[in-house]
C-alpha atoms as a PDB file:
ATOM      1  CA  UNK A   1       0.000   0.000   0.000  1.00  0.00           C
ATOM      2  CA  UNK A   2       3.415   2.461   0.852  1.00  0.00           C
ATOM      3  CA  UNK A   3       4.536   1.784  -2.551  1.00  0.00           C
ATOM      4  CA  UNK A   4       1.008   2.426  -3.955  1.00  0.00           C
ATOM      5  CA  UNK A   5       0.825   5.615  -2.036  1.00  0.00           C
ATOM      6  CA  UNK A   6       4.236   7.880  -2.936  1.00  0.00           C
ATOM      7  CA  UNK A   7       6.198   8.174  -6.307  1.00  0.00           C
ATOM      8  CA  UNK A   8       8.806   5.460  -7.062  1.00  0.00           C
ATOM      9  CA  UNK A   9      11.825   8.168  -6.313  1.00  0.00           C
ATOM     10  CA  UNK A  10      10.317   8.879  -3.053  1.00  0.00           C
ATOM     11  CA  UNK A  11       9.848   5.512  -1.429  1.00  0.00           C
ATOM     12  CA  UNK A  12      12.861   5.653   0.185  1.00  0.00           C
ATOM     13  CA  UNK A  13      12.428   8.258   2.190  1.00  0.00           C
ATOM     14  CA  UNK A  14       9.096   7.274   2.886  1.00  0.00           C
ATOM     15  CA  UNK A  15      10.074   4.777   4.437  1.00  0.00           C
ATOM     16  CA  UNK A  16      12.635   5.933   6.269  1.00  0.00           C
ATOM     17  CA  UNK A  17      10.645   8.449   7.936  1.00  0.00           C
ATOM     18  CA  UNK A  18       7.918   5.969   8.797  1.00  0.00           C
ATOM     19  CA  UNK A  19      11.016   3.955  10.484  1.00  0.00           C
ATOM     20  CA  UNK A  20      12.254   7.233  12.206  1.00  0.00           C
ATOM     21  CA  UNK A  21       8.676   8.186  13.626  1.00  0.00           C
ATOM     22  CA  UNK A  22       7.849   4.997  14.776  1.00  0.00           C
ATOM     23  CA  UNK A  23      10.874   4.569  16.722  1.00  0.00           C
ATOM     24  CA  UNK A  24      10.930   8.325  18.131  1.00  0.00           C
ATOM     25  CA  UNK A  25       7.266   7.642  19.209  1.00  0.00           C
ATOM     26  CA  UNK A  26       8.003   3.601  21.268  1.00  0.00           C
ATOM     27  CA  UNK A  27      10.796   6.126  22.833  1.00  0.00           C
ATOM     28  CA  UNK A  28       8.657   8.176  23.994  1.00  0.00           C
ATOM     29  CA  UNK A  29       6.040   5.565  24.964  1.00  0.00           C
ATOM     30  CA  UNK A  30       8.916   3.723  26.522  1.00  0.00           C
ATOM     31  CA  UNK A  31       9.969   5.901  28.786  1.00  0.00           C
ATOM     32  CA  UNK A  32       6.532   7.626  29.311  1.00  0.00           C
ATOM     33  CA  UNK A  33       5.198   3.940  30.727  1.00  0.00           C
ATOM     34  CA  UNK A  34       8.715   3.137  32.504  1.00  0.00           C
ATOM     35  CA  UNK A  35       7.708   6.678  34.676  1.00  0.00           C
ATOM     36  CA  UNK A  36       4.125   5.774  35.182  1.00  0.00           C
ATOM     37  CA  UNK A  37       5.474   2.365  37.163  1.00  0.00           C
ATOM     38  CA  UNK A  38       8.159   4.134  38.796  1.00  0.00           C
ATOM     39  CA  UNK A  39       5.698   6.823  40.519  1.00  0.00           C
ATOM     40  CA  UNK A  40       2.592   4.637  40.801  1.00  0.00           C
ATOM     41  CA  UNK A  41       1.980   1.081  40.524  1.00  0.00           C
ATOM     42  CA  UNK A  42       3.310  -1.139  38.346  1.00  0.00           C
ATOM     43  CA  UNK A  43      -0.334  -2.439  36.999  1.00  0.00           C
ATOM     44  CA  UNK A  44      -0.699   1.122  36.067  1.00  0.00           C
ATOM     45  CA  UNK A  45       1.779   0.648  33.647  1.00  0.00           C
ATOM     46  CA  UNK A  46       0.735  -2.226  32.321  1.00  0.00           C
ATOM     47  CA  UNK A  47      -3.066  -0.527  31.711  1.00  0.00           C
ATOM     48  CA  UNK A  48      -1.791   2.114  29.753  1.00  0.00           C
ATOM     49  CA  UNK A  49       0.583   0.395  27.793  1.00  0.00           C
ATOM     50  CA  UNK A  50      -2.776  -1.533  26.622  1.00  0.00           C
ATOM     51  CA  UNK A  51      -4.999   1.028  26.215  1.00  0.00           C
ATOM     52  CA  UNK A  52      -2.127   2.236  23.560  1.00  0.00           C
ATOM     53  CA  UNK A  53      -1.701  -0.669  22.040  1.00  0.00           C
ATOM     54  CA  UNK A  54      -5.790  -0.390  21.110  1.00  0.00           C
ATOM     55  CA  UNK A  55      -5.709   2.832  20.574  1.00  0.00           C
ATOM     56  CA  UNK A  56      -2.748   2.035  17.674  1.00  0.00           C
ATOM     57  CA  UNK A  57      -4.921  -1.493  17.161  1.00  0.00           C
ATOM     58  CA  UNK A  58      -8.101   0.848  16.094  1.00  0.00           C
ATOM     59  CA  UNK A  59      -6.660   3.814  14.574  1.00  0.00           C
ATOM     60  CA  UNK A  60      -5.290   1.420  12.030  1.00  0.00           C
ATOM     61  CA  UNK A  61      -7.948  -0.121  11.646  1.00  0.00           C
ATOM     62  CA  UNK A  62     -10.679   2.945  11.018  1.00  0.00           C
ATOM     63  CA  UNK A  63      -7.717   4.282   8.622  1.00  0.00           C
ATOM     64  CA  UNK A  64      -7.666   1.190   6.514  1.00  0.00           C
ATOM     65  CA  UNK A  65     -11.570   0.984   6.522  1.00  0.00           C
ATOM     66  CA  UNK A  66     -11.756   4.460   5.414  1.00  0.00           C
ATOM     67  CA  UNK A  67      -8.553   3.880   2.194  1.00  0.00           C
ATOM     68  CA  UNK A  68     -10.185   0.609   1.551  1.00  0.00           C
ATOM     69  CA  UNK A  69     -14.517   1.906   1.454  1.00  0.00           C
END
């Protein structure tokens, strides 16, 4: 779908932005959880991190419906 979605000379930056951002953003959500244990409980954690991971889990998932309608 990437390679769909940009010009043939541009896939490569592409996807090395989509690389960069995704790994600048489980940084941040990395040490953003790691914080949360450290001044509260560690279930805490643990709840957030899985109310991101469905928040991620249904973005995609409304984004795809909405490219593939």
């Amino acid at each position: 779908m990437l390679l769909d979605a940009v010009p043939e000379h541009r896939a490569g930056f592409v996807f090395g932005a989509t690389n960069a951002a995704g790994l600048g953003l489980s940084a941040v959500v990395t040490v953003s959880v790691a914080a949360l244990a450290d001044h509260t409980h560690i279930a805490n954690a643990f709840y957030a991190l899985a109310i991101r991971c469905a928040a991620v889990a249904v973005v995609t998932a409304v984004t795809l419906r909405e490219q593939l309608a």
